[in-house]
PDB file of N, CA and C in Angstrom:
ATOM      1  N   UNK A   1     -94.178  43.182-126.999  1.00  0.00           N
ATOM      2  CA  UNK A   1     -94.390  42.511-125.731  1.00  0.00           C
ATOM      3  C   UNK A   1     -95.488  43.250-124.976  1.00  0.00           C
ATOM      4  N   UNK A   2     -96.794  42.755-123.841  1.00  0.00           N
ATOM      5  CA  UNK A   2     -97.391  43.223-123.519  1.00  0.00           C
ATOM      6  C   UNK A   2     -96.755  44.021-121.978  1.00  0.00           C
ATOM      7  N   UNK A   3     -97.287  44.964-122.042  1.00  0.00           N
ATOM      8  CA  UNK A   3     -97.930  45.142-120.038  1.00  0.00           C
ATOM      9  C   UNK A   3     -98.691  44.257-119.448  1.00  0.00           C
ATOM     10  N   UNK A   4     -98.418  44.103-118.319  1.00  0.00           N
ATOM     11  CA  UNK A   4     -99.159  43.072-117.450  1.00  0.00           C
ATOM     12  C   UNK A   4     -99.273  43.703-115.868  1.00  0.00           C
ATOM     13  N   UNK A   5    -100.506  44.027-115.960  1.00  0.00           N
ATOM     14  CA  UNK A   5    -101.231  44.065-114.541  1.00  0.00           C
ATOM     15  C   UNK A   5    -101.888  43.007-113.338  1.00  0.00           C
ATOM     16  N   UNK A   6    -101.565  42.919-111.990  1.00  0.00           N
ATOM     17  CA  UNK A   6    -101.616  42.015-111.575  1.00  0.00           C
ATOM     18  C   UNK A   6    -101.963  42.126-109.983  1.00  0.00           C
ATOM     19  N   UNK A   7    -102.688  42.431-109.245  1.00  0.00           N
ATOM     20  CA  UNK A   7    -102.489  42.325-108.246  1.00  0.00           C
ATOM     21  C   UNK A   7    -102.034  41.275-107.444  1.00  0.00           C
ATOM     22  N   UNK A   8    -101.280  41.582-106.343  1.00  0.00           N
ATOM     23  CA  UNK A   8     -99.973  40.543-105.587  1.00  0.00           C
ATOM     24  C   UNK A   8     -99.969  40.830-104.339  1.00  0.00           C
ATOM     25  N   UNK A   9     -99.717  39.872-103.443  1.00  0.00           N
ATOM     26  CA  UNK A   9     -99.397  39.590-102.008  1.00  0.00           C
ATOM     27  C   UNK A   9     -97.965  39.978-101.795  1.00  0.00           C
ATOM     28  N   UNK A  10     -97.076  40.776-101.561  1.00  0.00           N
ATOM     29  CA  UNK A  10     -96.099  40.403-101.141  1.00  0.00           C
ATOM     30  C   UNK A  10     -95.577  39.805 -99.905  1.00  0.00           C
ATOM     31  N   UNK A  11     -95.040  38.506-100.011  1.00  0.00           N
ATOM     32  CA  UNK A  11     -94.719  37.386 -99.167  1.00  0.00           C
ATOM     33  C   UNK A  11     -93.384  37.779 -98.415  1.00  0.00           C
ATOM     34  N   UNK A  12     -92.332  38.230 -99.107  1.00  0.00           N
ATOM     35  CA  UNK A  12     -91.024  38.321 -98.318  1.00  0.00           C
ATOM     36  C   UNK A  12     -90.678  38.893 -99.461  1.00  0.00           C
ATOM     37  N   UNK A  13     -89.304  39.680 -98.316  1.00  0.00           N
ATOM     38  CA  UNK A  13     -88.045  40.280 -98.940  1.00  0.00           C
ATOM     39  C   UNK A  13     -86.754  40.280 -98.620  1.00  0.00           C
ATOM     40  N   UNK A  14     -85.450  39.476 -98.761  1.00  0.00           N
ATOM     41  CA  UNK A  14     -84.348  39.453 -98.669  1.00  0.00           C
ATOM     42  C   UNK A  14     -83.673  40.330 -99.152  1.00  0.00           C
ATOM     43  N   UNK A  15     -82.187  40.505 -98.421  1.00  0.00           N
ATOM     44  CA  UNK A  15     -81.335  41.378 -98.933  1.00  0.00           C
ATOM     45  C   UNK A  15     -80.491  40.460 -99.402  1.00  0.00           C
ATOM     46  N   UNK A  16     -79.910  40.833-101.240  1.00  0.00           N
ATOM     47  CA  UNK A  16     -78.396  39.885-101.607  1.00  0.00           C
ATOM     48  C   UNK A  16     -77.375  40.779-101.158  1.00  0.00           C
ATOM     49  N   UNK A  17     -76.174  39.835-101.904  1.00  0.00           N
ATOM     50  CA  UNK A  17     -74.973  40.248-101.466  1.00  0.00           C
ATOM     51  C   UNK A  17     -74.533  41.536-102.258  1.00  0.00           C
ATOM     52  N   UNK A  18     -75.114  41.784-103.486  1.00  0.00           N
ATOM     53  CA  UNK A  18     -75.233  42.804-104.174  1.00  0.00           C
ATOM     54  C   UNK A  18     -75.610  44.523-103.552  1.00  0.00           C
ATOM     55  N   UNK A  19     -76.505  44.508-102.105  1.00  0.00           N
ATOM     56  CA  UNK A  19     -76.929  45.259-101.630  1.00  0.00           C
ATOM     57  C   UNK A  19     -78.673  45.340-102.501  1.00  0.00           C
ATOM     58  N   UNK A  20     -78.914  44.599-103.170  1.00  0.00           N
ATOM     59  CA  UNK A  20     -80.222  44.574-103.874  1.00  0.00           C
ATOM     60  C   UNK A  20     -80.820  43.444-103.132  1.00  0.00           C
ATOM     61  N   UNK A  21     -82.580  44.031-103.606  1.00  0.00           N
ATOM     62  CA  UNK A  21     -83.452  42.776-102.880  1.00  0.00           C
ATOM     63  C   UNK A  21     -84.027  41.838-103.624  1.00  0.00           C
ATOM     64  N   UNK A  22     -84.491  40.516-103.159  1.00  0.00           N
ATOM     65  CA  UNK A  22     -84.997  39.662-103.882  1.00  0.00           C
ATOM     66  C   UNK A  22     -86.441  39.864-103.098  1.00  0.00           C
ATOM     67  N   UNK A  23     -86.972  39.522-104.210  1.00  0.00           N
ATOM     68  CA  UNK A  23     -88.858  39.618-104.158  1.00  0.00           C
ATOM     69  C   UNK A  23     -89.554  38.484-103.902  1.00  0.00           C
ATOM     70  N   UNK A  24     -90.627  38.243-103.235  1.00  0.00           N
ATOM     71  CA  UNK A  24     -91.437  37.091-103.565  1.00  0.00           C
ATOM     72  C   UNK A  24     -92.746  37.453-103.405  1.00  0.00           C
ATOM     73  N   UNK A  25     -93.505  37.604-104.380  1.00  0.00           N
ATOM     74  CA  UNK A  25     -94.698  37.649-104.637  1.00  0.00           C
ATOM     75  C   UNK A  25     -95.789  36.378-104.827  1.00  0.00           C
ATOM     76  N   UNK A  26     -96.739  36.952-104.280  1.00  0.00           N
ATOM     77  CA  UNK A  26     -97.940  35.631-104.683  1.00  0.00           C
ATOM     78  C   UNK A  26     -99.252  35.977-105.698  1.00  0.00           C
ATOM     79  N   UNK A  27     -99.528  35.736-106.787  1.00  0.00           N
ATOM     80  CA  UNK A  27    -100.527  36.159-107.286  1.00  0.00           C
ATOM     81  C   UNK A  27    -101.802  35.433-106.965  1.00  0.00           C
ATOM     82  N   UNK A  28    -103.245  36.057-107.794  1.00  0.00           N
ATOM     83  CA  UNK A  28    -104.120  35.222-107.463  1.00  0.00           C
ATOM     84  C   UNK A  28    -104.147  33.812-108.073  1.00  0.00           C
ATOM     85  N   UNK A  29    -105.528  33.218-108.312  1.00  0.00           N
ATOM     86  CA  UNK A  29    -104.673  31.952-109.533  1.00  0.00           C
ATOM     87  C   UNK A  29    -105.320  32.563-110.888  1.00  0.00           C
ATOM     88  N   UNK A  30    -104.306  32.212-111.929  1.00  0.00           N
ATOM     89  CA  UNK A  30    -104.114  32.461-113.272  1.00  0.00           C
ATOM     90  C   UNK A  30    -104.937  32.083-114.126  1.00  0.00           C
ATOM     91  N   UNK A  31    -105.258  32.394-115.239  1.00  0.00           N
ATOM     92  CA  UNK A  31    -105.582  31.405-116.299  1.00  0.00           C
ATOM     93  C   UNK A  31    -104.262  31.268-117.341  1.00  0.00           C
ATOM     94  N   UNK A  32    -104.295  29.944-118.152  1.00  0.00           N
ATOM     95  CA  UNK A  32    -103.267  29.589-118.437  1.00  0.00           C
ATOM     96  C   UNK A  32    -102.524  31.211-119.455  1.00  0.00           C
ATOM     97  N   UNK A  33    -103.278  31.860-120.141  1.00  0.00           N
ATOM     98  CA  UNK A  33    -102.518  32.926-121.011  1.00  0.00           C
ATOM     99  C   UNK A  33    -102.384  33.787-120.008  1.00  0.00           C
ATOM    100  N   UNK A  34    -102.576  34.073-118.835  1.00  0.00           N
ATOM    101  CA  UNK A  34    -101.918  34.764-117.704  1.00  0.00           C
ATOM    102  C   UNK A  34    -100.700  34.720-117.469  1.00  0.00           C
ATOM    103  N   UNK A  35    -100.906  32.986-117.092  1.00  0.00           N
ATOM    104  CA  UNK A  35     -99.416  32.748-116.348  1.00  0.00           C
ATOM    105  C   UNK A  35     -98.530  32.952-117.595  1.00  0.00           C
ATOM    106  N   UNK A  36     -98.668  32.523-118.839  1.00  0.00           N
ATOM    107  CA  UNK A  36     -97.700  32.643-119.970  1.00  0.00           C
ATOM    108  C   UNK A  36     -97.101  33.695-120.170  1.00  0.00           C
ATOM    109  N   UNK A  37     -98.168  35.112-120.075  1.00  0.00           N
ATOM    110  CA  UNK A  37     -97.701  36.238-120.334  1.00  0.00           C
ATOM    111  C   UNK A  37     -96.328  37.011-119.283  1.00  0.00           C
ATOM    112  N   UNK A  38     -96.819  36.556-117.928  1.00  0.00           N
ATOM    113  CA  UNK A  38     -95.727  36.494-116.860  1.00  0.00           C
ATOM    114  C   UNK A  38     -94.526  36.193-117.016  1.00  0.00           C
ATOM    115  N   UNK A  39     -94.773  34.490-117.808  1.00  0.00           N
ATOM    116  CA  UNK A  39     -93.411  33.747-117.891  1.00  0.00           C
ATOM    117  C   UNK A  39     -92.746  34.313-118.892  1.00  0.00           C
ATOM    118  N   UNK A  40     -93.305  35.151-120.300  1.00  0.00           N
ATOM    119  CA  UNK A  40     -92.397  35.853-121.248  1.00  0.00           C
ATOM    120  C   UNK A  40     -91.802  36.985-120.664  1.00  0.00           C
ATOM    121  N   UNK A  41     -92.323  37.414-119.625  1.00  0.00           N
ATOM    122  CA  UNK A  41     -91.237  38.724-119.177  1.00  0.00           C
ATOM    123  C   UNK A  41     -90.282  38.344-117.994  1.00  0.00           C
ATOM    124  N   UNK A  42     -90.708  36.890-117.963  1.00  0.00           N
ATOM    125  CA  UNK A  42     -89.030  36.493-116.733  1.00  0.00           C
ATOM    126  C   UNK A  42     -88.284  36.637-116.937  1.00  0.00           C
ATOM    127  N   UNK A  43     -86.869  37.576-116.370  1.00  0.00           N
ATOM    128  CA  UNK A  43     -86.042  37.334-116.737  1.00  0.00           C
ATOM    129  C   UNK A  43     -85.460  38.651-117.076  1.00  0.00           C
ATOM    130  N   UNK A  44     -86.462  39.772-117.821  1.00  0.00           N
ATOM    131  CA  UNK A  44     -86.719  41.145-118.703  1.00  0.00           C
ATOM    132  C   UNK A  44     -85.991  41.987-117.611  1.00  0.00           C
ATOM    133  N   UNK A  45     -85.911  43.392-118.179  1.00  0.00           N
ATOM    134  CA  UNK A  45     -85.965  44.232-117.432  1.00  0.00           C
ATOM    135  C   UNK A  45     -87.273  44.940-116.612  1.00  0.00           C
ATOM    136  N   UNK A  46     -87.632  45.051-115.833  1.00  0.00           N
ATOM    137  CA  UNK A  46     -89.110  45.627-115.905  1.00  0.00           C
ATOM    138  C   UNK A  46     -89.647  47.026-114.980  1.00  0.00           C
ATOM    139  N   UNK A  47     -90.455  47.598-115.133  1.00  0.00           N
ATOM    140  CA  UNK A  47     -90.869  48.620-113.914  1.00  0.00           C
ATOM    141  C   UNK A  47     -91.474  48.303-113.292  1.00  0.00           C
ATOM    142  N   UNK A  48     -91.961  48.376-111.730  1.00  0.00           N
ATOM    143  CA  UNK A  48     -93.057  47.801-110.904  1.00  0.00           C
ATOM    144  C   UNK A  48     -93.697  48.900-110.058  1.00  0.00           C
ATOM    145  N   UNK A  49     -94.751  48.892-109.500  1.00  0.00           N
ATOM    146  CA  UNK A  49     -95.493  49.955-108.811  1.00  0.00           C
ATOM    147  C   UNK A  49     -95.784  49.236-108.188  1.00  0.00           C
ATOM    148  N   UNK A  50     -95.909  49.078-106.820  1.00  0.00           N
ATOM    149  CA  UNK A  50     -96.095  48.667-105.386  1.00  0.00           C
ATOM    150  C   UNK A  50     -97.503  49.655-104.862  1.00  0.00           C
ATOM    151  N   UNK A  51     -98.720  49.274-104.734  1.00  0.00           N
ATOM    152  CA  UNK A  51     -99.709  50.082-104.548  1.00  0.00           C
ATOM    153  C   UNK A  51    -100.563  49.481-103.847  1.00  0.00           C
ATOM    154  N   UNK A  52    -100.369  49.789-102.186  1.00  0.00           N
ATOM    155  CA  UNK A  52    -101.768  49.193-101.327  1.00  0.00           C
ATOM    156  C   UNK A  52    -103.132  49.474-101.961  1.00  0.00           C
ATOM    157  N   UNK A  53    -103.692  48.667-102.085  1.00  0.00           N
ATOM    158  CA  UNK A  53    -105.216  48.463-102.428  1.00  0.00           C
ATOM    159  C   UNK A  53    -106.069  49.042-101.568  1.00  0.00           C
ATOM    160  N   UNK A  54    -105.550  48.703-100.487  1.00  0.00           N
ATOM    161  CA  UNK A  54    -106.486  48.901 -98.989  1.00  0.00           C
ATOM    162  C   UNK A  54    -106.667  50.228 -98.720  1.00  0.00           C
ATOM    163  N   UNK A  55    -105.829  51.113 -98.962  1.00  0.00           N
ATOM    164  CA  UNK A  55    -105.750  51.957 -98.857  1.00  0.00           C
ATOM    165  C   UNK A  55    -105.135  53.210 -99.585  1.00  0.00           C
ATOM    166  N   UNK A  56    -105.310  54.673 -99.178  1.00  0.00           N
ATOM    167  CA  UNK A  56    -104.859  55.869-100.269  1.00  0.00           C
ATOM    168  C   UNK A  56    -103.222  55.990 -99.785  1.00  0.00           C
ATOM    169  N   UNK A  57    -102.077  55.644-100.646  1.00  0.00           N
ATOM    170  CA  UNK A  57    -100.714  55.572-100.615  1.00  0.00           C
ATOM    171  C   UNK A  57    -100.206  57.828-100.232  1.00  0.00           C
ATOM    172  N   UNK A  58     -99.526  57.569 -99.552  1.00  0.00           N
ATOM    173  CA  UNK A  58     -99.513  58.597 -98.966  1.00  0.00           C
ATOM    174  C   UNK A  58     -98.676  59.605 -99.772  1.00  0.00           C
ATOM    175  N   UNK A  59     -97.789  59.288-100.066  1.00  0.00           N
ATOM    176  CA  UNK A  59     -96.918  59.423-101.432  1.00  0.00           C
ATOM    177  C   UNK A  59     -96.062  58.707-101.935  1.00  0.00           C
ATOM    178  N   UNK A  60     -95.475  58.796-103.291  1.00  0.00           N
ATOM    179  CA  UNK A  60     -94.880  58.427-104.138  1.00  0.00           C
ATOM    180  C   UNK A  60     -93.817  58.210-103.798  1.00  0.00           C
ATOM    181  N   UNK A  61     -92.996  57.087-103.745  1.00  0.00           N
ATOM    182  CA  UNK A  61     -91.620  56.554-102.981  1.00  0.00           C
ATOM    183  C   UNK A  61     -90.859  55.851-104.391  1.00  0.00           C
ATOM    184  N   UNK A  62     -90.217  56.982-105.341  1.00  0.00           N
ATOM    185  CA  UNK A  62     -89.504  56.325-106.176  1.00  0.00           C
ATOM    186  C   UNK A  62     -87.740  56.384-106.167  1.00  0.00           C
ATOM    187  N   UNK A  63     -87.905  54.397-106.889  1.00  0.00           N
ATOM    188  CA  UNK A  63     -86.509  54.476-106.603  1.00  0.00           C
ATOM    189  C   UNK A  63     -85.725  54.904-107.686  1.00  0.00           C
ATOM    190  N   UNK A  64     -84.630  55.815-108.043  1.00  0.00           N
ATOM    191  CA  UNK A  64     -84.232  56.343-108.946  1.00  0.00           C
ATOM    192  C   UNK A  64     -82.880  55.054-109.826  1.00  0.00           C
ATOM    193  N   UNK A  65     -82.561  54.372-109.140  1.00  0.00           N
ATOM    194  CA  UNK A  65     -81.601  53.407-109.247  1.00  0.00           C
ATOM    195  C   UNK A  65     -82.191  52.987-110.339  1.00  0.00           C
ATOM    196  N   UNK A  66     -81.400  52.292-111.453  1.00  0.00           N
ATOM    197  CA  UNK A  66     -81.370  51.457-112.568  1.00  0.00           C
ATOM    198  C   UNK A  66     -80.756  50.318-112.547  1.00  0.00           C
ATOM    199  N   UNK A  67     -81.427  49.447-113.215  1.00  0.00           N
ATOM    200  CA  UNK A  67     -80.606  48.063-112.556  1.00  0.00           C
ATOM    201  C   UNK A  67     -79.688  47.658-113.381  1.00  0.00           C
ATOM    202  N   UNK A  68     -79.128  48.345-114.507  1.00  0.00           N
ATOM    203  CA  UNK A  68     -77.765  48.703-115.465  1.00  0.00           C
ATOM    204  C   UNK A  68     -77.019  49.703-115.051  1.00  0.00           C
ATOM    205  N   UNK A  69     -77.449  50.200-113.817  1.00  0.00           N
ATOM    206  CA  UNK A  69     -76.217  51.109-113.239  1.00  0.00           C
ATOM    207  C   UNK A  69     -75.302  51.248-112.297  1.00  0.00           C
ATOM    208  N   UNK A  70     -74.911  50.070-112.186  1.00  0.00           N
ATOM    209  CA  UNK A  70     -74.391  50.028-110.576  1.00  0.00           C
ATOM    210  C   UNK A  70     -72.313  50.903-110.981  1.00  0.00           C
ATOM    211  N   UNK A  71     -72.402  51.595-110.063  1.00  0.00           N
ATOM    212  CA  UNK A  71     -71.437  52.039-110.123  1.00  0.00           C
ATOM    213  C   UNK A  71     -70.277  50.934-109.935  1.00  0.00           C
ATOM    214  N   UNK A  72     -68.793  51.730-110.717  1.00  0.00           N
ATOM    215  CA  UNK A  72     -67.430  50.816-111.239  1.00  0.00           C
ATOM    216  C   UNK A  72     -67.181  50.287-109.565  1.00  0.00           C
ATOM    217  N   UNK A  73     -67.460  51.026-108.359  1.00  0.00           N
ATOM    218  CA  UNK A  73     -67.045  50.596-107.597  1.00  0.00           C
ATOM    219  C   UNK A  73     -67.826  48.975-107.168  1.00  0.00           C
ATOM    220  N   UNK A  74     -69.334  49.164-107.266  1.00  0.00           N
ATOM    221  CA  UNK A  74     -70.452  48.319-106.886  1.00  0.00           C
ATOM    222  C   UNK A  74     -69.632  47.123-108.027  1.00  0.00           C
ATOM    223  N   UNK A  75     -69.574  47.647-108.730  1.00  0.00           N
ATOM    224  CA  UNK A  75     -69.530  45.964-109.675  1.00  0.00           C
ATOM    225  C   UNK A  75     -67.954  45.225-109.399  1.00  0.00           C
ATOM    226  N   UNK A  76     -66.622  46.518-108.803  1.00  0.00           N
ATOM    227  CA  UNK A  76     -65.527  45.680-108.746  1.00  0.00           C
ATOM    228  C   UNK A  76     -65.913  44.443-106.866  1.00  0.00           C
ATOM    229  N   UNK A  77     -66.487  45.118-106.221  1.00  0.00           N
ATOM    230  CA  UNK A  77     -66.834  44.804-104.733  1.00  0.00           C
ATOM    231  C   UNK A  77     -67.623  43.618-105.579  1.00  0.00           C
ATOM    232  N   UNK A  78     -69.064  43.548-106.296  1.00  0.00           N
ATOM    233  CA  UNK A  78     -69.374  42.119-106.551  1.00  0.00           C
ATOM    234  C   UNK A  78     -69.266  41.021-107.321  1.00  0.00           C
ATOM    235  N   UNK A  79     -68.135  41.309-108.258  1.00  0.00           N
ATOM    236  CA  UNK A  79     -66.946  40.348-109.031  1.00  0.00           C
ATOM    237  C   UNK A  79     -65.592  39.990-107.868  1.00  0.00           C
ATOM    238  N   UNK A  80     -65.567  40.700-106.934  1.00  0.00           N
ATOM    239  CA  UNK A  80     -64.500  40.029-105.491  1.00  0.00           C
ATOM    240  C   UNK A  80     -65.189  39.182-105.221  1.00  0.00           C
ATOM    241  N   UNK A  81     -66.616  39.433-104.688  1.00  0.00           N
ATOM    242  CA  UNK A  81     -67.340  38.432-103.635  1.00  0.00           C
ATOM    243  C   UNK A  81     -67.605  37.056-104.434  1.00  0.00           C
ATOM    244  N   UNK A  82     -67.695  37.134-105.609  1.00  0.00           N
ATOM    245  CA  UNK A  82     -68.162  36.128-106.550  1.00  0.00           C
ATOM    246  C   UNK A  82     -66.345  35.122-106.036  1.00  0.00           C
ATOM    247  N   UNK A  83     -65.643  36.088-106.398  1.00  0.00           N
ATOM    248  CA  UNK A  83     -64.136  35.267-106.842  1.00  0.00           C
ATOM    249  C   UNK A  83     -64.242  34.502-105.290  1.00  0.00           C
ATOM    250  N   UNK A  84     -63.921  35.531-104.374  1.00  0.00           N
ATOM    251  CA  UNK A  84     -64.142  34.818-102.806  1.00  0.00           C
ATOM    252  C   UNK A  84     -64.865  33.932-102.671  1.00  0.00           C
ATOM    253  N   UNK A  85     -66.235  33.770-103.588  1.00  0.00           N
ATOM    254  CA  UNK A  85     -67.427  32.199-102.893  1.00  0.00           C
ATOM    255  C   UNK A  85     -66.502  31.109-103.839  1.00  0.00           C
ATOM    256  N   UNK A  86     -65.951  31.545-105.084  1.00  0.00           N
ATOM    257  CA  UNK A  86     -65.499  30.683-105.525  1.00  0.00           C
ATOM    258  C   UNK A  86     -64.439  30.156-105.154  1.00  0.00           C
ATOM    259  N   UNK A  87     -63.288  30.174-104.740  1.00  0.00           N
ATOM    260  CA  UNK A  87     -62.544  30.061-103.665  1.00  0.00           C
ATOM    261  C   UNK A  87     -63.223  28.992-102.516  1.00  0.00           C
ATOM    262  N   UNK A  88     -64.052  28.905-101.644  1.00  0.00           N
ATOM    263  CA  UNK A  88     -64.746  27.661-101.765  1.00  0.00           C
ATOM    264  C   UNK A  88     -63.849  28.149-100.543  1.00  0.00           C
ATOM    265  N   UNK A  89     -63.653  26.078-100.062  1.00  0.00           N
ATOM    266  CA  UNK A  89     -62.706  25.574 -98.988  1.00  0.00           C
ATOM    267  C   UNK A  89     -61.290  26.502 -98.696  1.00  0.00           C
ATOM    268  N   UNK A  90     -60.841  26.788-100.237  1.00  0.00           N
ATOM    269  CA  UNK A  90     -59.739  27.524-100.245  1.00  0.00           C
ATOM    270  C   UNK A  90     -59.353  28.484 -99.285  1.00  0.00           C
ATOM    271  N   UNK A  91     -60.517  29.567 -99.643  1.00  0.00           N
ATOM    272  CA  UNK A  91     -60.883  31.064 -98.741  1.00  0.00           C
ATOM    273  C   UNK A  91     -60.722  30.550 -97.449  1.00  0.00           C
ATOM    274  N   UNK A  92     -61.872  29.544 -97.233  1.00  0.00           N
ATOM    275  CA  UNK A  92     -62.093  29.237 -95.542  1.00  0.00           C
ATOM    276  C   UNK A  92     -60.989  28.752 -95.310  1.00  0.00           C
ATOM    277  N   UNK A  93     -60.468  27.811 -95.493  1.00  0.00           N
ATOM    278  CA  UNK A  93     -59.006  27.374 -94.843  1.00  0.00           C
ATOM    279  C   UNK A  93     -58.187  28.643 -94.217  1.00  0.00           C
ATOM    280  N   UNK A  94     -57.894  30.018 -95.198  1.00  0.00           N
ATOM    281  CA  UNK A  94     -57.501  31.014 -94.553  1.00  0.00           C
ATOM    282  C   UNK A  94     -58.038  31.808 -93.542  1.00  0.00           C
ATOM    283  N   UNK A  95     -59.436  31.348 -93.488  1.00  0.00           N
ATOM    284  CA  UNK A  95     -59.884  31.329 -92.141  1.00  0.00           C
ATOM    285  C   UNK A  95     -60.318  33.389 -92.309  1.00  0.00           C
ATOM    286  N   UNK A  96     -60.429  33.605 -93.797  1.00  0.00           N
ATOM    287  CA  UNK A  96     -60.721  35.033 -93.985  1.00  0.00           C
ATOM    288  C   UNK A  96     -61.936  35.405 -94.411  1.00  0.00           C
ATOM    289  N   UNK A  97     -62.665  36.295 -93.735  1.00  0.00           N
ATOM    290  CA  UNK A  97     -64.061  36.919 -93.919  1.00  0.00           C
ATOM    291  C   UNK A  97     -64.058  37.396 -95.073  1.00  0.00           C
ATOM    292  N   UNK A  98     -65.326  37.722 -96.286  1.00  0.00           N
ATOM    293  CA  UNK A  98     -65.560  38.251 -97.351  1.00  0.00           C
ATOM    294  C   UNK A  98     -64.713  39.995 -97.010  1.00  0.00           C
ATOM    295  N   UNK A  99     -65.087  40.632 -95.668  1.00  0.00           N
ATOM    296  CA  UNK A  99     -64.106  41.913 -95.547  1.00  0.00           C
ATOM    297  C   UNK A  99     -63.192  41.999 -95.609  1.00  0.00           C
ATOM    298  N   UNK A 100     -62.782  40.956 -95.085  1.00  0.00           N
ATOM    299  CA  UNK A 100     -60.902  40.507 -94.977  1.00  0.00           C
ATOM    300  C   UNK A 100     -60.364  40.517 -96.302  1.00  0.00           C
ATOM    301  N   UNK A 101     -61.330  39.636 -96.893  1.00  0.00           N
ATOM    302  CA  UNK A 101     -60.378  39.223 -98.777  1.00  0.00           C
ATOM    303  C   UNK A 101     -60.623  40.767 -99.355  1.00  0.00           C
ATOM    304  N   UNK A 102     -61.703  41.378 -99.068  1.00  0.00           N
ATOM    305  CA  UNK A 102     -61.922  42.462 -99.736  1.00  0.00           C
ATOM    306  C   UNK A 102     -61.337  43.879 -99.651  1.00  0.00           C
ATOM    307  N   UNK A 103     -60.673  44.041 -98.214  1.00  0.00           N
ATOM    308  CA  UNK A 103     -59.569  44.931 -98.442  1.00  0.00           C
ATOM    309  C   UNK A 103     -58.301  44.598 -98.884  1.00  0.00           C
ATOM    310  N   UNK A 104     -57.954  42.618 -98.531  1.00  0.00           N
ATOM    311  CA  UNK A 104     -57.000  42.835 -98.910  1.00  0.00           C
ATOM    312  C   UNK A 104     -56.506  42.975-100.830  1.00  0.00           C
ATOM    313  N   UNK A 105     -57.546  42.486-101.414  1.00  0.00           N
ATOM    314  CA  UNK A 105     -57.163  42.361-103.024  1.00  0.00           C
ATOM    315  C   UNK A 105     -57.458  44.296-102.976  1.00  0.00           C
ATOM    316  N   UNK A 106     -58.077  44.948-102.716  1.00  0.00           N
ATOM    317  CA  UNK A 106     -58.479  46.130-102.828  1.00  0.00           C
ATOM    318  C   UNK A 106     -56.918  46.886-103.009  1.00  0.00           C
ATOM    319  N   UNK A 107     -56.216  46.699-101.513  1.00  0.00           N
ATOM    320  CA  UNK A 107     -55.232  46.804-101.378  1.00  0.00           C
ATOM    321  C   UNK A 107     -53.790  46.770-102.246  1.00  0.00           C
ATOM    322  N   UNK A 108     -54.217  45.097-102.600  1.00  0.00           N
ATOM    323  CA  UNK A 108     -53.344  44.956-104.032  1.00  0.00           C
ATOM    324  C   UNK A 108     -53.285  45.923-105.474  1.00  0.00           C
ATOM    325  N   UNK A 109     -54.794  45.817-105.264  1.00  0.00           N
ATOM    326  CA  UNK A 109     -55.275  46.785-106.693  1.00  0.00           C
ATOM    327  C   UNK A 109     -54.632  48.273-106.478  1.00  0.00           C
ATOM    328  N   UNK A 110     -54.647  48.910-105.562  1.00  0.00           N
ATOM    329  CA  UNK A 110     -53.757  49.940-105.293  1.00  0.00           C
ATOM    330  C   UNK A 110     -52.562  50.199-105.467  1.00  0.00           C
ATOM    331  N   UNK A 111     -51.564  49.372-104.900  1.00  0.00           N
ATOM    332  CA  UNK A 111     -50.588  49.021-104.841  1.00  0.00           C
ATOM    333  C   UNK A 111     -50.410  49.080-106.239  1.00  0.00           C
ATOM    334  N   UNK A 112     -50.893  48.075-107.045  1.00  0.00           N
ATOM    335  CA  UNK A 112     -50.405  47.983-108.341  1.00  0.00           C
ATOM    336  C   UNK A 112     -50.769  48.829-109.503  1.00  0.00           C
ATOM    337  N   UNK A 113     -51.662  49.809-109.119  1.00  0.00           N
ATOM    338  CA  UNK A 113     -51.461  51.384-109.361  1.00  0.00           C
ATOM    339  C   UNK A 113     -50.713  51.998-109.248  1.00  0.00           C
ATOM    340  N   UNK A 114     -50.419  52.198-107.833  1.00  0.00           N
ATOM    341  CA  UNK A 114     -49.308  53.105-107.656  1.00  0.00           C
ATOM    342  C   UNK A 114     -47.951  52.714-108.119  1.00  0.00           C
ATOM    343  N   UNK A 115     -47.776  51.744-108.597  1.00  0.00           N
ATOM    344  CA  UNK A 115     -46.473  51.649-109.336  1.00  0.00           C
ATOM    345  C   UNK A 115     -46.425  51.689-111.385  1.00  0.00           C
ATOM    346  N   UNK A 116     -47.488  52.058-111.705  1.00  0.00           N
ATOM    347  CA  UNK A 116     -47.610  53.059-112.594  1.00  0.00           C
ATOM    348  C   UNK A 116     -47.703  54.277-112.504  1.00  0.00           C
ATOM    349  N   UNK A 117     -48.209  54.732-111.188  1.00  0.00           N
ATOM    350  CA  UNK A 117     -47.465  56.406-111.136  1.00  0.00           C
ATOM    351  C   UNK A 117     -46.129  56.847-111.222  1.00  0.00           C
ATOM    352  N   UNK A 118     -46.477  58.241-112.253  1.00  0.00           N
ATOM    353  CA  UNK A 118     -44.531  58.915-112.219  1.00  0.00           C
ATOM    354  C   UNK A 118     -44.275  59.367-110.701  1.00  0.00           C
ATOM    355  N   UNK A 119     -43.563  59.064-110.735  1.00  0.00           N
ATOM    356  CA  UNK A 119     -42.265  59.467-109.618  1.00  0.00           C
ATOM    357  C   UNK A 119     -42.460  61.157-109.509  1.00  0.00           C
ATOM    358  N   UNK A 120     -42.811  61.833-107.844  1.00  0.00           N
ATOM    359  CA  UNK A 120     -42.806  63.215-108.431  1.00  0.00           C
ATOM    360  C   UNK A 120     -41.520  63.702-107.127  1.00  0.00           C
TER     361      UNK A 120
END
């Protein structure tokens, strides 16, 4: 698979529910084996370097995070939130915030720990 260099506009940045951001970039315009080469790494894992043009970058701002590493806690918190959107009307009828559901199953999950602990 190739590298692909590109200079880009960045347009916006959102925060998900994940605590990660979504990107939107604008490139210049393409020629068609440009855009192709782009479209084979959609999707990939990839590295990116963020580098004003305009100017000399003052220093190096790296993020050490991997995007295969989210800690056991990060991934049980965004398999809740998933279960909670799915839940739909359901959730809302109880009239309970994503915090609300999330201490309370948290809660459960405890609970039903501690009754596999020995008795001391």
């Amino acid at each position: 698979m190739k590298a692909l260099s590109c200079d880009v506009i960045l347009m916006g940045a959102s925060t998900r529910a994940d605590g990660s951001l979504g990107l939107r970039l604008c490139t210049p315009e393409l020629q068609p084996q440009e855009k192709t080469a782009i479209f084979e790494v959609q999707g990939k894992n990839l590295r990116m370097l963020l580098q004003p043009l305009d100017e000399t970058p003052e220093e190096l701002v790296t993020v050490k995070q991997t995007l295969d590493s989210k800690t056991p806690s990060q991934r049980l918190r965004a398999v809740l939130f998933v279960w909670w959107k799915q839940m739909g009307e359901a959730g809302k009828a109880e009239g309970k915030s994503f915090e609300q559901f999330y201490v309370e199953r948290l809660e459960s999950i405890i609970e039903h720990v501690k009754t596999k602990l020995e008795a001391q």
